[in-house]
N, C-alpha and C. Protein backbone atom coordinates (compact mmCIF):
# COMPACT_ATOMS: atom_id res chain seq x y z
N UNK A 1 36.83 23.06 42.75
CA UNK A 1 37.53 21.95 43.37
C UNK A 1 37.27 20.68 42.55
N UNK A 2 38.56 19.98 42.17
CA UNK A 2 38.18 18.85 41.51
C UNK A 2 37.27 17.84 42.26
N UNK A 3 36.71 16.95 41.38
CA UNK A 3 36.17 15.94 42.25
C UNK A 3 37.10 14.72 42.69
N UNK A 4 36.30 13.90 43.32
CA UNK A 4 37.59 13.15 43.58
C UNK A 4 37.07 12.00 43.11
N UNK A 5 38.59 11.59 42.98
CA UNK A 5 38.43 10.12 42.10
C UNK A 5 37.90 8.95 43.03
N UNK A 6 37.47 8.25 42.35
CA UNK A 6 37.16 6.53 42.75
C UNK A 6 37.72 5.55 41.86
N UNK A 7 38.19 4.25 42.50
CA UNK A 7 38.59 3.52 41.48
C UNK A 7 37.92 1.91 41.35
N UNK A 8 37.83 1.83 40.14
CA UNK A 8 37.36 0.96 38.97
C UNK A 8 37.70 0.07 38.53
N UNK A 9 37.48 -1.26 38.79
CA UNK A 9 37.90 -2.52 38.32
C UNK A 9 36.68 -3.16 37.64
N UNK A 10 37.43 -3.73 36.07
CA UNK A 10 36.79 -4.81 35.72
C UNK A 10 37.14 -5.98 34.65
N UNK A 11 37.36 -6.94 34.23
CA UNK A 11 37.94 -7.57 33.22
C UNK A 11 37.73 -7.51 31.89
N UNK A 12 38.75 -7.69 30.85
CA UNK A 12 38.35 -7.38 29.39
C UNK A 12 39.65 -8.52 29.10
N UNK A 13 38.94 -9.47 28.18
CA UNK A 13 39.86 -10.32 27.38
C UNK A 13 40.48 -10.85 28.44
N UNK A 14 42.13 -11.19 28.70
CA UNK A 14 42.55 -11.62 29.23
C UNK A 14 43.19 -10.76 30.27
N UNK A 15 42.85 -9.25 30.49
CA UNK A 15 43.43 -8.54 31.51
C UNK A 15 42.60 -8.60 32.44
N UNK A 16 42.49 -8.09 33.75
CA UNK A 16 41.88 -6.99 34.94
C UNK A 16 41.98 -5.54 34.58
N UNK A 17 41.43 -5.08 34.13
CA UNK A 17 41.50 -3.27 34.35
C UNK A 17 41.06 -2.78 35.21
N UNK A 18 41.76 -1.90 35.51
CA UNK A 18 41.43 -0.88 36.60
C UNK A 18 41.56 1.09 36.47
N UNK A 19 41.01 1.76 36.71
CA UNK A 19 40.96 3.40 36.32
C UNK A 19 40.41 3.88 37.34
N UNK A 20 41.46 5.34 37.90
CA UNK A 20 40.42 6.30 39.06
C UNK A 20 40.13 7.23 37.74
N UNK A 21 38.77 7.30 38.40
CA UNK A 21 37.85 8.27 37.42
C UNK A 21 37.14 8.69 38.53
N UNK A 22 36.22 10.42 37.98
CA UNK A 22 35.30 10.53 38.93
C UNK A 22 33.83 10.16 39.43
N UNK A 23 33.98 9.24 38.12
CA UNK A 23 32.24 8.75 37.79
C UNK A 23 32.40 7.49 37.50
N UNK A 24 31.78 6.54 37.74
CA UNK A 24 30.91 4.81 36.98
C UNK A 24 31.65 5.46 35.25
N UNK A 25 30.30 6.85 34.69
CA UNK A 25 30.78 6.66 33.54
C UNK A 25 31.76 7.60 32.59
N UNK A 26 32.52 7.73 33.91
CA UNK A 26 33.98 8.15 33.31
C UNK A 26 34.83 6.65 32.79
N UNK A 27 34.74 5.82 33.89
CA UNK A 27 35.26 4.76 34.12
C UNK A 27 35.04 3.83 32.65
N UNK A 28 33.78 3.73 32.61
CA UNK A 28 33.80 3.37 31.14
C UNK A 28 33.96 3.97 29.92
N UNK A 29 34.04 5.09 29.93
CA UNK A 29 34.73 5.92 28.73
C UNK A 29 36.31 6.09 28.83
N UNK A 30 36.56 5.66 29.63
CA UNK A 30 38.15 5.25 29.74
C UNK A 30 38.62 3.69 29.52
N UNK A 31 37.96 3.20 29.69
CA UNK A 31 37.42 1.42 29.10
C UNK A 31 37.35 1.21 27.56
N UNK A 32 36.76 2.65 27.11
CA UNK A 32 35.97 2.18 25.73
C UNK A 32 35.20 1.26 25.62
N UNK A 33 33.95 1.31 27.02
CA UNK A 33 32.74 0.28 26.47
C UNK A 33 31.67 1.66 26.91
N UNK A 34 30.63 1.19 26.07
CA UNK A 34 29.85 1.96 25.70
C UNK A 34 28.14 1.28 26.56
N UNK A 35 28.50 -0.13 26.90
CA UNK A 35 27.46 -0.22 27.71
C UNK A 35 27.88 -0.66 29.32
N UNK A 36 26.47 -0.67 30.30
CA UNK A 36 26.84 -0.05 31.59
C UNK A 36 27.19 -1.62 32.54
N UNK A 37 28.36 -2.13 32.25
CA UNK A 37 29.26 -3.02 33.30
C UNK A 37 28.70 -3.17 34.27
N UNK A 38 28.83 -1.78 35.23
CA UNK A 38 28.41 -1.91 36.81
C UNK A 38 26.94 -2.53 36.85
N UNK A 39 25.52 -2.25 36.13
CA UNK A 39 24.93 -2.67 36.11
C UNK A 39 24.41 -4.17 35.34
N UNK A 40 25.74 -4.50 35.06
CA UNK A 40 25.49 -6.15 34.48
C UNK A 40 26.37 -6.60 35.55
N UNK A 41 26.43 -6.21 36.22
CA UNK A 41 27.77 -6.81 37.73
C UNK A 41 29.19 -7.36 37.12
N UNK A 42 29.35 -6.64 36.10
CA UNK A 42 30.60 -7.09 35.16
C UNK A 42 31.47 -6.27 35.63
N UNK A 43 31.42 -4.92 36.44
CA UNK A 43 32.35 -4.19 36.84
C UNK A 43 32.05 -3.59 38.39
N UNK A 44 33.27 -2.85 38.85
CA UNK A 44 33.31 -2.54 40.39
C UNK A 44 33.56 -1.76 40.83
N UNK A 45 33.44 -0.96 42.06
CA UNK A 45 34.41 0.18 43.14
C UNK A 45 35.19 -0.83 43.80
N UNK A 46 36.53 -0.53 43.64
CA UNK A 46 37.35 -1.09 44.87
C UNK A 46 38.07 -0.59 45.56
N UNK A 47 38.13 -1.02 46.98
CA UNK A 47 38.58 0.07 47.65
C UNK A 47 40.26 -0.39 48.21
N UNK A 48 40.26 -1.62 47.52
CA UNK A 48 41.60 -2.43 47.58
C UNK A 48 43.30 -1.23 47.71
N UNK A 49 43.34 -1.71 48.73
CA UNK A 49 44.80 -0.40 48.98
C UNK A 49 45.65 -0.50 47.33
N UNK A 50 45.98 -1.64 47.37
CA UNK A 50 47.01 -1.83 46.04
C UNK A 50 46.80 -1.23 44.57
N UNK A 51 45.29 -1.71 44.49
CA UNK A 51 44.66 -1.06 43.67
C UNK A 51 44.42 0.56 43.20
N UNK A 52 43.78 1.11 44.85
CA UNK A 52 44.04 2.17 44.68
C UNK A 52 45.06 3.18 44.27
N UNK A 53 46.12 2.41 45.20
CA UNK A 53 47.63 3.41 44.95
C UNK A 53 47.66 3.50 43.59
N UNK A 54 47.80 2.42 43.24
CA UNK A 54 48.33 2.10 41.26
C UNK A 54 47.51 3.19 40.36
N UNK A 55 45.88 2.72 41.03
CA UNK A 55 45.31 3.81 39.83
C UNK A 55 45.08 5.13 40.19
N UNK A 56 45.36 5.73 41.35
CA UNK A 56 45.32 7.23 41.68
C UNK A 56 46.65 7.67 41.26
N UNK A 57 48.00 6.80 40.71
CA UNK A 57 49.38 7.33 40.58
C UNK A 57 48.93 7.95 39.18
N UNK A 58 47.79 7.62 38.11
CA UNK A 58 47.98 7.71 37.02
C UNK A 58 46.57 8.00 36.71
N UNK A 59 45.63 8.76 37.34
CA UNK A 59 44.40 9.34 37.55
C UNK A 59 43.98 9.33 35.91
N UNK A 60 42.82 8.48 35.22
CA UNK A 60 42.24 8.45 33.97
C UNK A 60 43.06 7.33 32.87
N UNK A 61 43.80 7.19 33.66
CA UNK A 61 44.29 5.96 32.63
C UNK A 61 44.37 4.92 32.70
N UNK A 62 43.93 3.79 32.06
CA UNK A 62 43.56 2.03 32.39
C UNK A 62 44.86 1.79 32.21
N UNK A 63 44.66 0.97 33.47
CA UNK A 63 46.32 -0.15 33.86
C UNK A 63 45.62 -1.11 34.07
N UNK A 64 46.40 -2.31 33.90
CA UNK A 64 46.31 -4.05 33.74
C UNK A 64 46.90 -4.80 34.22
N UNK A 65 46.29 -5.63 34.23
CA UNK A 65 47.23 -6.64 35.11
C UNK A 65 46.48 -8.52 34.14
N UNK A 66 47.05 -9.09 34.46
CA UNK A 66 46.99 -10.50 33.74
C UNK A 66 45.89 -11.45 34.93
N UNK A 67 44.53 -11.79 34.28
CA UNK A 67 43.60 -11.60 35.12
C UNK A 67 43.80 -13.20 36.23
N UNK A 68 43.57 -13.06 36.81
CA UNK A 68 44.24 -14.40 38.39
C UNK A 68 45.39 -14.13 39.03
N UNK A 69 46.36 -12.98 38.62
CA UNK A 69 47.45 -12.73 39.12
C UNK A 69 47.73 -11.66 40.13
N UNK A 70 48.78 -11.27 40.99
CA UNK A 70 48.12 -10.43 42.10
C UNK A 70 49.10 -10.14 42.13
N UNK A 71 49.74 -9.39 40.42
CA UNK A 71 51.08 -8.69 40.58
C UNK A 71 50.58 -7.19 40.26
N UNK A 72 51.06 -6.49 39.97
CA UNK A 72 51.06 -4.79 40.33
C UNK A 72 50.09 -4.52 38.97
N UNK A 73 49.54 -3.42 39.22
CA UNK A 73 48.56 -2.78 37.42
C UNK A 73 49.55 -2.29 36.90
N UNK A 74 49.86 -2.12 35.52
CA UNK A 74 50.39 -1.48 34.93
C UNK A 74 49.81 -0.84 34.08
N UNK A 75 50.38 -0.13 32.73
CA UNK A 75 49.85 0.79 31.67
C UNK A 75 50.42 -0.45 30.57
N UNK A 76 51.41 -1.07 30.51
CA UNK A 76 52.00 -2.48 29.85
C UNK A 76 52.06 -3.78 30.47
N UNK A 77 50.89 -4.62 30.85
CA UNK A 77 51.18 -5.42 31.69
C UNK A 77 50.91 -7.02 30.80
N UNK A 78 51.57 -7.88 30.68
CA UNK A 78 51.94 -9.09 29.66
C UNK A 78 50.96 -10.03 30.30
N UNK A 79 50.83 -10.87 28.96
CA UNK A 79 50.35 -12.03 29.43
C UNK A 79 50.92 -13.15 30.81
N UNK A 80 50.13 -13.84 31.44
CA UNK A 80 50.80 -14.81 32.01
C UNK A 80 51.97 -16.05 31.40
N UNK A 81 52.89 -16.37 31.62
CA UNK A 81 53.42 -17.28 31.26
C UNK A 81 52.86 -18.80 31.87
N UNK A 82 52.67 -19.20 31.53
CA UNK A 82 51.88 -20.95 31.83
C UNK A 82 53.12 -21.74 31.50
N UNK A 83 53.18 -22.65 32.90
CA UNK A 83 54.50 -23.48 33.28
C UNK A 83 54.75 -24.75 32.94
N UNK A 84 55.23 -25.52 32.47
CA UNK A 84 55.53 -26.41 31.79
C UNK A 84 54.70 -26.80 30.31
N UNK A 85 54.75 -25.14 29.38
CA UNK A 85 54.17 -25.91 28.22
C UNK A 85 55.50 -24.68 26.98
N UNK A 86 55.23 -25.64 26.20
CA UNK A 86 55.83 -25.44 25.01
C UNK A 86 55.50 -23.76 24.47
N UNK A 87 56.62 -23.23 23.75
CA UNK A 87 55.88 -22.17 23.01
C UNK A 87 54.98 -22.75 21.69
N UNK A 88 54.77 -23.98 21.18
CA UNK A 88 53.93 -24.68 20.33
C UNK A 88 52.18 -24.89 21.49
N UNK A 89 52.36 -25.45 22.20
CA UNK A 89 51.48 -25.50 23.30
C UNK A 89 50.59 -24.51 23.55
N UNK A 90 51.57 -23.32 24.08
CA UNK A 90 50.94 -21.96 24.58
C UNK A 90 50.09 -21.34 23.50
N UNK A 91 51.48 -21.23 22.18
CA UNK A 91 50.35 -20.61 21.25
C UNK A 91 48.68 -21.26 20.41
N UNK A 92 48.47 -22.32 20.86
CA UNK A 92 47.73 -23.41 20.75
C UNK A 92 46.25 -22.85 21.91
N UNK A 93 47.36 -22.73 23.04
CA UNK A 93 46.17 -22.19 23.94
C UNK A 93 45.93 -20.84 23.32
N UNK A 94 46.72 -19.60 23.29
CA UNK A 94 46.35 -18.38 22.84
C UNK A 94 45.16 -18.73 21.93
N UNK A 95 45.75 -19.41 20.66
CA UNK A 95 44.79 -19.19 19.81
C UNK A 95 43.45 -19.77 20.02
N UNK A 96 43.27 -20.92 20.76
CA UNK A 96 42.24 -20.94 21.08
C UNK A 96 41.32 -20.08 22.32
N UNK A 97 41.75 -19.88 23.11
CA UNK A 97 41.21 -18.53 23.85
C UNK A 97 40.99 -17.44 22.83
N UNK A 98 41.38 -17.14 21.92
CA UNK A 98 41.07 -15.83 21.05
C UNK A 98 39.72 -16.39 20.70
N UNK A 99 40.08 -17.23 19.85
CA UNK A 99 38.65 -17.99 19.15
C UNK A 99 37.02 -17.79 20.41
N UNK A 100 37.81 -18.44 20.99
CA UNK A 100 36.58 -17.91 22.84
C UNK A 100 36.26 -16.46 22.79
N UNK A 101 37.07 -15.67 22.86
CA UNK A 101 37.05 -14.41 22.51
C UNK A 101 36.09 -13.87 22.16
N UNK A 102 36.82 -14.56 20.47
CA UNK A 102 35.76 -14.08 19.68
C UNK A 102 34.70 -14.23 19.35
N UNK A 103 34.07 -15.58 19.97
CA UNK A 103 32.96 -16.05 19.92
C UNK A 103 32.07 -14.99 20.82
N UNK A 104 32.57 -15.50 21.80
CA UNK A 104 31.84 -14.15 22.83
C UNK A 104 31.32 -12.93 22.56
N UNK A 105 32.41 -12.33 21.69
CA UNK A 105 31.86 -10.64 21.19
C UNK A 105 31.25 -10.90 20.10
N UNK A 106 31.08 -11.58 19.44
CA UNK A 106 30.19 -12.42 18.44
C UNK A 106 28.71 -12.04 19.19
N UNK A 107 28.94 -13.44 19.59
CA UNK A 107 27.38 -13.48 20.99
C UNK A 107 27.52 -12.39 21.78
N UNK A 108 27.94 -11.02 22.14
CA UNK A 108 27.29 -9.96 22.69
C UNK A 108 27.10 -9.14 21.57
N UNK A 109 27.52 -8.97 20.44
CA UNK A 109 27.29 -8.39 19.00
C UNK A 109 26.13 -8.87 18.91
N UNK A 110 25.34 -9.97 18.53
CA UNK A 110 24.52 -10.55 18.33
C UNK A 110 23.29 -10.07 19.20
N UNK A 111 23.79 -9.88 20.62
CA UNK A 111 22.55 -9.75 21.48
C UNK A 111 22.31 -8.28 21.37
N UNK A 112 23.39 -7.66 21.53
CA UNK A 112 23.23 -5.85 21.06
C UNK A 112 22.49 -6.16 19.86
N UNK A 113 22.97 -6.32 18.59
CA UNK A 113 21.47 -6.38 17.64
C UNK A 113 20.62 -6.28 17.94
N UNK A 114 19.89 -7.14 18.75
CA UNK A 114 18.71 -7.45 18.77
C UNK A 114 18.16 -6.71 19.63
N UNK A 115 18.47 -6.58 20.58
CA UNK A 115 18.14 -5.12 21.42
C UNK A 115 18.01 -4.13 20.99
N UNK A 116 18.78 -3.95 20.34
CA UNK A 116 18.79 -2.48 19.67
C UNK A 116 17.68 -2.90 18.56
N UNK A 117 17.45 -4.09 17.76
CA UNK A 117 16.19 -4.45 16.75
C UNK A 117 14.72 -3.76 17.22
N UNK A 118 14.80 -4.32 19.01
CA UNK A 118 13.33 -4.33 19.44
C UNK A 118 13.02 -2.86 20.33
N UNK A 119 14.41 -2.33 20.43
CA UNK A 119 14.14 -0.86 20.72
C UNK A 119 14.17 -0.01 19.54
N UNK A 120 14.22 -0.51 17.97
CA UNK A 120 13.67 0.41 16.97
C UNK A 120 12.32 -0.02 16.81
N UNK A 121 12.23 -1.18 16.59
CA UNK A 121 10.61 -1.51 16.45
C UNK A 121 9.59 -0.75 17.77
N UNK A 122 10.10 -0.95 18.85
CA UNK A 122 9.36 0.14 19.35
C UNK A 122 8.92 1.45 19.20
N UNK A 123 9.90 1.94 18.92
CA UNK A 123 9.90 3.60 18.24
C UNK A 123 9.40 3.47 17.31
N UNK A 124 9.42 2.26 16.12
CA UNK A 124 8.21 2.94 15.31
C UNK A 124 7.10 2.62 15.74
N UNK A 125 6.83 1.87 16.51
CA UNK A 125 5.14 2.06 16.67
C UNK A 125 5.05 3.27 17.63
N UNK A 126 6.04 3.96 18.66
CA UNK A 126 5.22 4.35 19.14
C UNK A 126 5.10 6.00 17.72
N UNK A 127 6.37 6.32 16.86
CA UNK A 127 5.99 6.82 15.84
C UNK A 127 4.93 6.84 15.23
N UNK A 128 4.79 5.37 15.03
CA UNK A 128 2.76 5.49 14.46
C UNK A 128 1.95 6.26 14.95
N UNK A 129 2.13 5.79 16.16
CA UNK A 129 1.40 6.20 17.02
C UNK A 129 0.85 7.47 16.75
N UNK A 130 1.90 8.52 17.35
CA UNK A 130 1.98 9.83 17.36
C UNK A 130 1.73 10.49 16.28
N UNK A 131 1.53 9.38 14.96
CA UNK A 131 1.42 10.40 13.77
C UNK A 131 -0.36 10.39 13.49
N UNK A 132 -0.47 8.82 13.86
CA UNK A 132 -1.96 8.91 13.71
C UNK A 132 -3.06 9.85 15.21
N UNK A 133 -2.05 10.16 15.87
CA UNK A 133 -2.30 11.21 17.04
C UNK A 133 -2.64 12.56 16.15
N UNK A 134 -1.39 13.28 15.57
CA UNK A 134 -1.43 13.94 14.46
C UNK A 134 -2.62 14.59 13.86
N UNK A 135 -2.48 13.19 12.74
CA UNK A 135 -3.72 13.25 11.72
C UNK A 135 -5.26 13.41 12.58
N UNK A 136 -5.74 12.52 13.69
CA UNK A 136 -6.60 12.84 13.89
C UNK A 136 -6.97 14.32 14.36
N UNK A 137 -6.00 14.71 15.18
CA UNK A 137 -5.65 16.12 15.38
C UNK A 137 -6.10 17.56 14.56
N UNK A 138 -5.30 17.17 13.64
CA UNK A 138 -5.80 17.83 12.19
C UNK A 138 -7.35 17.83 11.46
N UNK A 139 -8.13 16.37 11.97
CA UNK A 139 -9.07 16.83 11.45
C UNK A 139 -9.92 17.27 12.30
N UNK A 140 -9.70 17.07 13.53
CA UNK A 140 -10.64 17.77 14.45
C UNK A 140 -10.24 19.08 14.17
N UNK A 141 -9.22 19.83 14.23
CA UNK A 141 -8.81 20.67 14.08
C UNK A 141 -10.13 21.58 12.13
N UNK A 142 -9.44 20.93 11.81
CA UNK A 142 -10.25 21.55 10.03
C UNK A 142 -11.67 21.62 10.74
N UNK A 143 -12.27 20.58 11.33
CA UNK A 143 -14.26 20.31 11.35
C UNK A 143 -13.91 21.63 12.58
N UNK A 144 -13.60 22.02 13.52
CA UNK A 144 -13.75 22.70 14.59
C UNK A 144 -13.63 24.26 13.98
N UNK A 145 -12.61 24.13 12.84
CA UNK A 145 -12.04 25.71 11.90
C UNK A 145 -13.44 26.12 11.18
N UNK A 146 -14.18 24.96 10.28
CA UNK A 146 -14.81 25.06 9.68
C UNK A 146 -16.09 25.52 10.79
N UNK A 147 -16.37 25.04 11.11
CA UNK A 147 -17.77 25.28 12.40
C UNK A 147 -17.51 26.53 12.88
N UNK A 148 -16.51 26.91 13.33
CA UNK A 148 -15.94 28.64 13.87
C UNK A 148 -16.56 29.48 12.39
N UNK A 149 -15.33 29.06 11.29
CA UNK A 149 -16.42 29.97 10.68
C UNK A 149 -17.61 30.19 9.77
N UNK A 150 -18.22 28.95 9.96
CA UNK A 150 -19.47 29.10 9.52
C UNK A 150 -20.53 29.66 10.25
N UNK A 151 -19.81 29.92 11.98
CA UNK A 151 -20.32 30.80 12.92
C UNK A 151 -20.07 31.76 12.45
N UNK A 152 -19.25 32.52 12.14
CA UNK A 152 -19.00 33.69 11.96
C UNK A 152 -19.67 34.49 10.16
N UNK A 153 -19.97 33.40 9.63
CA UNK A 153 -20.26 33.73 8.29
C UNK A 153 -21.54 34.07 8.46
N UNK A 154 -23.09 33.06 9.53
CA UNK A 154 -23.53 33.07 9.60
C UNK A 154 -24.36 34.64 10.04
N UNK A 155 -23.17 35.25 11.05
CA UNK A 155 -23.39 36.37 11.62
C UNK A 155 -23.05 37.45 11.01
N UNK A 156 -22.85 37.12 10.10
CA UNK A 156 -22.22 38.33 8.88
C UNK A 156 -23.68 39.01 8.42
């Protein structure tokens, strides 16, 4: 019996996404993020009727919607249009929201580094660790070999 779906909201760039999946991390492997949303409170279960319908019609696939707006998810869903400005204007705003953007994944690029920096530096020490675990190992091991058979030589 399949499992059953739940559905998944959370924002990326300038959309809302939403996906029924059967798991948290189905949900994000249908996202394409690789770290855990729900536990940075960046993502959700919702049990929103509208929501639901939309993403159980199309079970595993992210639909969007234009994020402040409370028109339908889609699989193609457009930017907002912003009302009384120029297409010189708008694209002015676009491009600067990208720039935001990109700053942002910049600064979470940046912080993944470093996380990931101080969870290798960990591993190697605790690598050290374990090697100088090892080595001492080994020589208790040789003095304990040697003592066995110098017992045994003795009794020869």
């Amino acid at each position: 019996m399949p499992r059953k779906l739940k559905t998944f909201v959370t924002e990326s760039g300038f959309f809302e996404l939403a996906v029924a999946a059967p798991s948290m991390k189905a949900a994000l492997a249908a996202w394409g993020i690789t770290v855990n949303l729900f536990q940075q409170g960046l993502a959700r279960q919702t049990d929103d009727p509208a929501i639901v319908a939309a993403a159980q019609s199309a079970p595993g696939r992210v639909l969007r919607r234009a994020i402040g707006s409370k028109g339908a998810f889609s699989a193609e869903a457009e930017l907002p249009k912003v009302k009384g400005r120029s297409g010189k204007a708008q694209s002015k705003i676009k491009a600067r929201k990208l720039q935001d953007v990109n700053r942002a994944a910049r600064d979470a690029l940046e912080r993944a580094q470093e996380r990931h920096r101080k969870k290798m530096a960990a591993l190697d020490k605790e690598r050290e660790a374990l090697e100088a675990r090892a080595k001492q190992e080994e020589r208790e091991w040789r003095r304990e070999e040697e003592r066995l058979e110098d017992s045994i030589n003795r009794l020869k």
